[in-house]
PDB file of N, CA and C in Angstrom:
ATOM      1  N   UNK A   1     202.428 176.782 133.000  1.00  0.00           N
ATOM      2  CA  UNK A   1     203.062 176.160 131.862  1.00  0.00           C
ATOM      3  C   UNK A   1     202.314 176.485 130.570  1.00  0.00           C
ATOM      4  N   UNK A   2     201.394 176.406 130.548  1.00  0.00           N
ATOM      5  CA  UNK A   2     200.175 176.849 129.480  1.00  0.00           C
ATOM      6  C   UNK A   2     200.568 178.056 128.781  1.00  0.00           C
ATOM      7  N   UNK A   3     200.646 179.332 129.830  1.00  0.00           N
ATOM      8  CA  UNK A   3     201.252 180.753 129.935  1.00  0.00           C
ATOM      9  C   UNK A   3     202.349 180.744 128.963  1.00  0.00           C
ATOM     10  N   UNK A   4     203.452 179.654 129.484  1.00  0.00           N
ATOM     11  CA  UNK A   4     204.428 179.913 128.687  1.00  0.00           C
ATOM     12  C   UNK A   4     204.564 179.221 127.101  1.00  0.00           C
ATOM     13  N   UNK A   5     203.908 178.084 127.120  1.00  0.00           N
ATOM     14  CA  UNK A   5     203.976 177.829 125.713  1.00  0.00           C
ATOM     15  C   UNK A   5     203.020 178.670 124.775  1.00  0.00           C
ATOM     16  N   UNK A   6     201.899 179.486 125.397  1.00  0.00           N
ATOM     17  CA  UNK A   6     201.530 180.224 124.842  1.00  0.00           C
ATOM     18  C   UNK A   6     202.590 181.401 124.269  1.00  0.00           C
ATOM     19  N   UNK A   7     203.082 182.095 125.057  1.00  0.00           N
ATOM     20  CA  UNK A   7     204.177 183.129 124.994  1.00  0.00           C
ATOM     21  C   UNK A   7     204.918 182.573 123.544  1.00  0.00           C
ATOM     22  N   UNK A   8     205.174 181.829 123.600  1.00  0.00           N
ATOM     23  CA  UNK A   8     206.329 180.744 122.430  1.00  0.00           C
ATOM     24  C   UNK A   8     205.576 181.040 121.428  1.00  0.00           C
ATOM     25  N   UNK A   9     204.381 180.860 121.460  1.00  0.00           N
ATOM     26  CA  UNK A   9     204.015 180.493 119.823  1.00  0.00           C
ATOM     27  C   UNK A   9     203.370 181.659 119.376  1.00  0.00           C
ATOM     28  N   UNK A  10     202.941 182.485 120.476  1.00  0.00           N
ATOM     29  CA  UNK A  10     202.538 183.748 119.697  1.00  0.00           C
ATOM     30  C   UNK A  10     203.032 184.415 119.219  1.00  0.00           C
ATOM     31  N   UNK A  11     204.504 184.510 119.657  1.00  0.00           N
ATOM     32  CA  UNK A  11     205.997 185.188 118.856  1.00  0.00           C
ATOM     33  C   UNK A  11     205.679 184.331 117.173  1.00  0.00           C
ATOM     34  N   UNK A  12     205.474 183.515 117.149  1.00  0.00           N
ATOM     35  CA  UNK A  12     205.954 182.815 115.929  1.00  0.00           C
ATOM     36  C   UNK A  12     205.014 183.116 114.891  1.00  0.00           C
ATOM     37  N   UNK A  13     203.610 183.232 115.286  1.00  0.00           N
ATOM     38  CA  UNK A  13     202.431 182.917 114.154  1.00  0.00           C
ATOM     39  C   UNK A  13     201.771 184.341 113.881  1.00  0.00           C
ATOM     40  N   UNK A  14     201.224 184.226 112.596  1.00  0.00           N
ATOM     41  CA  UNK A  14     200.603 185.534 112.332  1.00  0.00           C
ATOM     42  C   UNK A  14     199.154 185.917 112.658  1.00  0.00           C
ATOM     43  N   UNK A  15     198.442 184.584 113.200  1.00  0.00           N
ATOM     44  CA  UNK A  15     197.145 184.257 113.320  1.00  0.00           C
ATOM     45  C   UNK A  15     197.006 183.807 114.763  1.00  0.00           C
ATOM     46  N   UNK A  16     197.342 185.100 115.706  1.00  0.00           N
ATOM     47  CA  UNK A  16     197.298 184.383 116.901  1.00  0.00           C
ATOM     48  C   UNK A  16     195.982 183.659 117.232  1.00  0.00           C
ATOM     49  N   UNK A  17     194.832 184.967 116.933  1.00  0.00           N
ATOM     50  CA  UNK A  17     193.501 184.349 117.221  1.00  0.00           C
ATOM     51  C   UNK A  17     193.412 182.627 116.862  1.00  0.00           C
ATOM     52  N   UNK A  18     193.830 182.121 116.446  1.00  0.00           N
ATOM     53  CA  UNK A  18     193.667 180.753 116.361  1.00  0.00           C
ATOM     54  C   UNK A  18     194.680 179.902 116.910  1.00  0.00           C
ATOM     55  N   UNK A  19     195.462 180.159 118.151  1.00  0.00           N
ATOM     56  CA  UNK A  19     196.041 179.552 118.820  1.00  0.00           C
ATOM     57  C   UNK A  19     195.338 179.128 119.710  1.00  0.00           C
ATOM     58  N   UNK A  20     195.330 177.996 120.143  1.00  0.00           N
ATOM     59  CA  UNK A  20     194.427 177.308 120.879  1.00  0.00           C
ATOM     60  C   UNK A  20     195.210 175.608 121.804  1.00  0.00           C
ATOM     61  N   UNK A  21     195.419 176.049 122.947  1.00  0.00           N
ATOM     62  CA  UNK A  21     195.958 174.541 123.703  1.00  0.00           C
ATOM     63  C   UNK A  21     194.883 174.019 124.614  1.00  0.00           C
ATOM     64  N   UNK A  22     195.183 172.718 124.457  1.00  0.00           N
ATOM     65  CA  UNK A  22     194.354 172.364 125.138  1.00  0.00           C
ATOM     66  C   UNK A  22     195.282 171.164 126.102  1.00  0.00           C
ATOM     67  N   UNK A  23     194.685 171.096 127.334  1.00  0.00           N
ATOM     68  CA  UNK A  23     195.592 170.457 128.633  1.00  0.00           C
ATOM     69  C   UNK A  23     195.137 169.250 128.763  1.00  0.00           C
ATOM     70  N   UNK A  24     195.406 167.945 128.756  1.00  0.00           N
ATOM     71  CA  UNK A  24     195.384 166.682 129.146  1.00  0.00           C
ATOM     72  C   UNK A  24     195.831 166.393 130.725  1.00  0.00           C
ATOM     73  N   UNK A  25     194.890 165.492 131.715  1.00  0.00           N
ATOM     74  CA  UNK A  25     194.807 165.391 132.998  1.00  0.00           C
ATOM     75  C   UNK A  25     195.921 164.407 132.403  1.00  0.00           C
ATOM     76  N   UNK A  26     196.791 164.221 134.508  1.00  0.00           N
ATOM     77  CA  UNK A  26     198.140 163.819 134.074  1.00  0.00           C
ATOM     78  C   UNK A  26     198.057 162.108 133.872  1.00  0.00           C
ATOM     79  N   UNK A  27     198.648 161.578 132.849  1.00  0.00           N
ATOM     80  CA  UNK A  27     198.410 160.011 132.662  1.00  0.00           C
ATOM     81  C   UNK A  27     199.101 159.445 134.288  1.00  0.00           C
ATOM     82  N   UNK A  28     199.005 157.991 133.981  1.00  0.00           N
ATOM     83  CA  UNK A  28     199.507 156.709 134.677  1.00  0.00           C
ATOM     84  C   UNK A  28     200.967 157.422 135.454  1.00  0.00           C
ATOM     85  N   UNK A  29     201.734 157.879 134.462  1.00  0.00           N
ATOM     86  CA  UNK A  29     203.167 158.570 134.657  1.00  0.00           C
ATOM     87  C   UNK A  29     203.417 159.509 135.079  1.00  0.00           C
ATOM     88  N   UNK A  30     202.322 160.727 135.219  1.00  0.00           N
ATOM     89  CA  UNK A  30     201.887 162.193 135.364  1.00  0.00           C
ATOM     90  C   UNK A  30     202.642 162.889 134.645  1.00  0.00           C
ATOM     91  N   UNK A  31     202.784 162.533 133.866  1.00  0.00           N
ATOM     92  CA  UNK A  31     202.722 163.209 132.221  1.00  0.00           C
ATOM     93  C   UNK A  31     201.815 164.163 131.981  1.00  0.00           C
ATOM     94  N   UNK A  32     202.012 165.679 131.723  1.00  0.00           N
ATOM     95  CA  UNK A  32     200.607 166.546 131.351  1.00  0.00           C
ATOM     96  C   UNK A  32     201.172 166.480 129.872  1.00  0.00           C
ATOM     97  N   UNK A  33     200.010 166.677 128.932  1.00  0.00           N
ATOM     98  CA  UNK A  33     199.978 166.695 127.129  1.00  0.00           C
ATOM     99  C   UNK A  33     199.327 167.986 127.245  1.00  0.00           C
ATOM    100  N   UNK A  34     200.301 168.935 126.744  1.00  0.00           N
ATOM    101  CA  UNK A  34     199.969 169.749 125.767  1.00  0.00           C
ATOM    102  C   UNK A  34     199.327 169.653 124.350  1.00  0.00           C
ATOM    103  N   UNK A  35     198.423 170.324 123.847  1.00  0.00           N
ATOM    104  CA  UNK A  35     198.003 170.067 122.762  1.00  0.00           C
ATOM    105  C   UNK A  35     197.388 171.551 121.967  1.00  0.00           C
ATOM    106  N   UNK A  36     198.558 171.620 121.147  1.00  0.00           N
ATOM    107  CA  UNK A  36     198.468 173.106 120.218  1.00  0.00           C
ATOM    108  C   UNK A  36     197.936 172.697 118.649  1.00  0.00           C
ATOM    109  N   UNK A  37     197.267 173.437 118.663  1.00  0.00           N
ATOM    110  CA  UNK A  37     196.699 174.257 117.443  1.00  0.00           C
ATOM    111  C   UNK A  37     197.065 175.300 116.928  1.00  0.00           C
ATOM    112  N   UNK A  38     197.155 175.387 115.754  1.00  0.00           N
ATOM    113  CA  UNK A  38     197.485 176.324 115.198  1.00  0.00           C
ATOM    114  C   UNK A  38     196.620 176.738 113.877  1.00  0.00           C
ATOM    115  N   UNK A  39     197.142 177.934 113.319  1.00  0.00           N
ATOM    116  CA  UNK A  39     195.896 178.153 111.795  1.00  0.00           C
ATOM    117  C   UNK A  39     196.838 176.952 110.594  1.00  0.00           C
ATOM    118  N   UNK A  40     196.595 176.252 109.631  1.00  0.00           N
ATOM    119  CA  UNK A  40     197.320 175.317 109.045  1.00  0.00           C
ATOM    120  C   UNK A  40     198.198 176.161 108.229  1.00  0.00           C
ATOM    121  N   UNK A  41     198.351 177.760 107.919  1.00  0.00           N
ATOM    122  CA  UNK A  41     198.856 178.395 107.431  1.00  0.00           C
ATOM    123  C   UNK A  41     200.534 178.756 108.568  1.00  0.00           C
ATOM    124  N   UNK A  42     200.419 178.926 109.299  1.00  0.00           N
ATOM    125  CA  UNK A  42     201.346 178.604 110.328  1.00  0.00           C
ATOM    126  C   UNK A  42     202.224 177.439 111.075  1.00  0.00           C
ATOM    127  N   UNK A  43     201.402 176.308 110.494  1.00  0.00           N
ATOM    128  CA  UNK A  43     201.826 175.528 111.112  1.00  0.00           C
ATOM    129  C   UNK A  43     203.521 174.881 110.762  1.00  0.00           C
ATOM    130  N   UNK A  44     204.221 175.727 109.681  1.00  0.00           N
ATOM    131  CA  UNK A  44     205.364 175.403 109.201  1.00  0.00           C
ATOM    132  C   UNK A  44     206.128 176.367 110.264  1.00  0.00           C
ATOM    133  N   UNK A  45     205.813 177.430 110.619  1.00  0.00           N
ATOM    134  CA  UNK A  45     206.803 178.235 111.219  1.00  0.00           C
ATOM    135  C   UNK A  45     206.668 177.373 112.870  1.00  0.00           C
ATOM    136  N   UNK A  46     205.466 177.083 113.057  1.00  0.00           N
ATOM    137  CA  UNK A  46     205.663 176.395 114.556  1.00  0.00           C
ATOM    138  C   UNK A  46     206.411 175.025 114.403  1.00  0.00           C
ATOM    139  N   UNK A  47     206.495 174.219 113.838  1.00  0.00           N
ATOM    140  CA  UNK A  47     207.454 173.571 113.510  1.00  0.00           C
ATOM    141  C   UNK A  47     208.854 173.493 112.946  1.00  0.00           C
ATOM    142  N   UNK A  48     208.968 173.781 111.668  1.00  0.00           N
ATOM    143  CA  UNK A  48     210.475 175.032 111.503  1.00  0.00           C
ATOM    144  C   UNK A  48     211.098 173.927 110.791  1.00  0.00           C
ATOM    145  N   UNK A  49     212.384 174.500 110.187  1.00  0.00           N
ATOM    146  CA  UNK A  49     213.206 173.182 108.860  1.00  0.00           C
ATOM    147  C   UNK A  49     213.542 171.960 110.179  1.00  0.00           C
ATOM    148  N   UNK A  50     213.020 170.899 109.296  1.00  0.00           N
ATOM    149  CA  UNK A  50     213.261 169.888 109.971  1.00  0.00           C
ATOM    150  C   UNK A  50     212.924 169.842 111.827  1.00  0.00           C
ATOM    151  N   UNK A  51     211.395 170.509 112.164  1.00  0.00           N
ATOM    152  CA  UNK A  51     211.171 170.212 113.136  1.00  0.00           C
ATOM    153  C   UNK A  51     212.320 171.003 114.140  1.00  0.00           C
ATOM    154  N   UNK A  52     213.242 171.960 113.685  1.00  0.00           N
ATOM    155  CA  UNK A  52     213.609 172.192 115.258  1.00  0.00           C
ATOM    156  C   UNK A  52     213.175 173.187 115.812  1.00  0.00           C
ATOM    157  N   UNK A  53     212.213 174.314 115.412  1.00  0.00           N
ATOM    158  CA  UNK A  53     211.196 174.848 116.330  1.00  0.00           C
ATOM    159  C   UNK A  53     210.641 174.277 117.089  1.00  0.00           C
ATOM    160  N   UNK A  54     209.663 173.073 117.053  1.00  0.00           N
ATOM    161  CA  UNK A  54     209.600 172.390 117.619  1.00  0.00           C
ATOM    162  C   UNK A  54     210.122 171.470 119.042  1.00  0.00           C
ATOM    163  N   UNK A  55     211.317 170.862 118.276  1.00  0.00           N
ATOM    164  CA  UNK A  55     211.806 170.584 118.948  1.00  0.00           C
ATOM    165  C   UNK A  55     212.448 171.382 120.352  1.00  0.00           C
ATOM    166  N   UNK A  56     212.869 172.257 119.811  1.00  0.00           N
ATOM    167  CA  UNK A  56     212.851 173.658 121.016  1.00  0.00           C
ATOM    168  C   UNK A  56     211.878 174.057 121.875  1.00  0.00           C
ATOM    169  N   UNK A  57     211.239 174.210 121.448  1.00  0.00           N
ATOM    170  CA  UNK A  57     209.845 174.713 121.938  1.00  0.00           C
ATOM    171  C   UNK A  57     209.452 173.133 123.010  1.00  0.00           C
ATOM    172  N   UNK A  58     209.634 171.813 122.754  1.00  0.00           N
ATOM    173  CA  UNK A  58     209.681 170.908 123.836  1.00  0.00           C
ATOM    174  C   UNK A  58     211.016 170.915 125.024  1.00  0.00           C
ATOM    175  N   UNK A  59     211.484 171.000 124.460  1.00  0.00           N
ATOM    176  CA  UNK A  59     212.834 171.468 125.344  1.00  0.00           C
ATOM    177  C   UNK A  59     212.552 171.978 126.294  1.00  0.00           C
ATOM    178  N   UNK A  60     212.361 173.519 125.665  1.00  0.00           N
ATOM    179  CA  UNK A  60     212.118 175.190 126.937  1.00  0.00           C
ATOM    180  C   UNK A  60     210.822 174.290 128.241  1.00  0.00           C
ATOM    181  N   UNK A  61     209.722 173.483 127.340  1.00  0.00           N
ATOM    182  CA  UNK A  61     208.922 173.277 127.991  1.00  0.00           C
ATOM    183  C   UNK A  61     209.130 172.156 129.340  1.00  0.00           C
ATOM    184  N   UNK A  62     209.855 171.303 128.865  1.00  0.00           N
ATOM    185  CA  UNK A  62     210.211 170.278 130.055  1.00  0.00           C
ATOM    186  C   UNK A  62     211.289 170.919 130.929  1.00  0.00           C
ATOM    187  N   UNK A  63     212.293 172.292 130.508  1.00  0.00           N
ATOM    188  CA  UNK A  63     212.903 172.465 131.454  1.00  0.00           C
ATOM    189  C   UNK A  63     211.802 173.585 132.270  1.00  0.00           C
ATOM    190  N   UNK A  64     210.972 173.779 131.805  1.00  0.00           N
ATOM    191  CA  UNK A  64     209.782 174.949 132.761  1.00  0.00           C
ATOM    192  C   UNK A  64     209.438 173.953 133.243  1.00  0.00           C
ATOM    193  N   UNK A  65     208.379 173.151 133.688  1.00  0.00           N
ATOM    194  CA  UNK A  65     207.955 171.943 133.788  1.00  0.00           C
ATOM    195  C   UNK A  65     209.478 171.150 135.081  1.00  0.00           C
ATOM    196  N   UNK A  66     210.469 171.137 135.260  1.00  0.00           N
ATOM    197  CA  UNK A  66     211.688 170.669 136.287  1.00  0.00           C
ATOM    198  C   UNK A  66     210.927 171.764 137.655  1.00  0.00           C
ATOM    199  N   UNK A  67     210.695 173.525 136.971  1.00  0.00           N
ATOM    200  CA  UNK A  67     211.003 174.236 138.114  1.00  0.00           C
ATOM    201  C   UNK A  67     209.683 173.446 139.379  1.00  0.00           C
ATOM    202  N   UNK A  68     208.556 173.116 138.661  1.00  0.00           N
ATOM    203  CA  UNK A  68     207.014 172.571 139.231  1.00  0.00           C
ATOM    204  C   UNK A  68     207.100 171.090 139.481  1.00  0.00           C
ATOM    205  N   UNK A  69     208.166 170.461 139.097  1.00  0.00           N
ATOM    206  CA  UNK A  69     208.564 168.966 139.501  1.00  0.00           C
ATOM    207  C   UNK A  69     207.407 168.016 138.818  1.00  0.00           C
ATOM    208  N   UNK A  70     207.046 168.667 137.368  1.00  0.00           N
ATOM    209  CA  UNK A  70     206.403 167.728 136.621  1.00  0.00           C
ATOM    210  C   UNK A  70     207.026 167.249 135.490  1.00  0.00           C
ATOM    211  N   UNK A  71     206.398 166.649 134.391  1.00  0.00           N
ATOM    212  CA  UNK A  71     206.373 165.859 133.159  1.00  0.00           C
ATOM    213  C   UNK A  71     205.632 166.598 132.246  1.00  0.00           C
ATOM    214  N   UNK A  72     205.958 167.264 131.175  1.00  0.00           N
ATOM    215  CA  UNK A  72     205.294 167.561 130.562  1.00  0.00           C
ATOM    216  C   UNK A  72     205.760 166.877 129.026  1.00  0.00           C
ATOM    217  N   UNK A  73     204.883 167.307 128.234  1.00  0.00           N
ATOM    218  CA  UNK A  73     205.106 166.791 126.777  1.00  0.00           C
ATOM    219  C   UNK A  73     204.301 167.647 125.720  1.00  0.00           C
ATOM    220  N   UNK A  74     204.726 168.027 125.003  1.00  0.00           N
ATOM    221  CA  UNK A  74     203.900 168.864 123.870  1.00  0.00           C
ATOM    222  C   UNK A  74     203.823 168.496 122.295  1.00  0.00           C
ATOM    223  N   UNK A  75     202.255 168.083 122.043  1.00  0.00           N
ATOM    224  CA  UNK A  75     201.812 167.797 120.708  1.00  0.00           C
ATOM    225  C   UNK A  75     201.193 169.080 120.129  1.00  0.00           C
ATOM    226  N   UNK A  76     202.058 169.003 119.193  1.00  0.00           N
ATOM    227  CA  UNK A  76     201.719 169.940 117.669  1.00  0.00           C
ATOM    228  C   UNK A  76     200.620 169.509 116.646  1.00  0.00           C
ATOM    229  N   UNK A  77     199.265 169.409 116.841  1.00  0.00           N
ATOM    230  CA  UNK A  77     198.016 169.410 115.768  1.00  0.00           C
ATOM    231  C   UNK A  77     197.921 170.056 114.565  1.00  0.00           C
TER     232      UNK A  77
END
């Protein structure tokens, strides 16, 4: 899963070198948290008008996340 939200955002940013996730053990719910970084110069295109990069980019991820029969969730830093 990591793999792939990586894939996502490196398409998007000009500064890959500073892409950076980091994985949260699964809560109470087994929920895994994604947690992306980005350079703050990028951080508009990983998000996008009104959040629906974003929002996409959670989407693709919880339906990757069905094929492994988990929970995932992804925060944008």
């Amino acid at each position: 899963m990591k793999e792939l939200l990586y894939a996502m955002v490196e398409e998007l940013v000009e500064d890959k070198s500073a892409i950076e996730i980091k994985v949260d053990e699964p809560g109470e719910d087994g929920t895994v948290v994604y947690h992306l970084h980005v350079a703050p110069g990028d951080m508009g295109r990983v998000i996008g008008k009104q959040g629906r990069i974003a929002k996409a980019i959670r989407t693709i991820m919880r339906a990757g996340a069905v094929k492994y029969n988990e929970k995932v969730m992804v925060e944008i830093d």
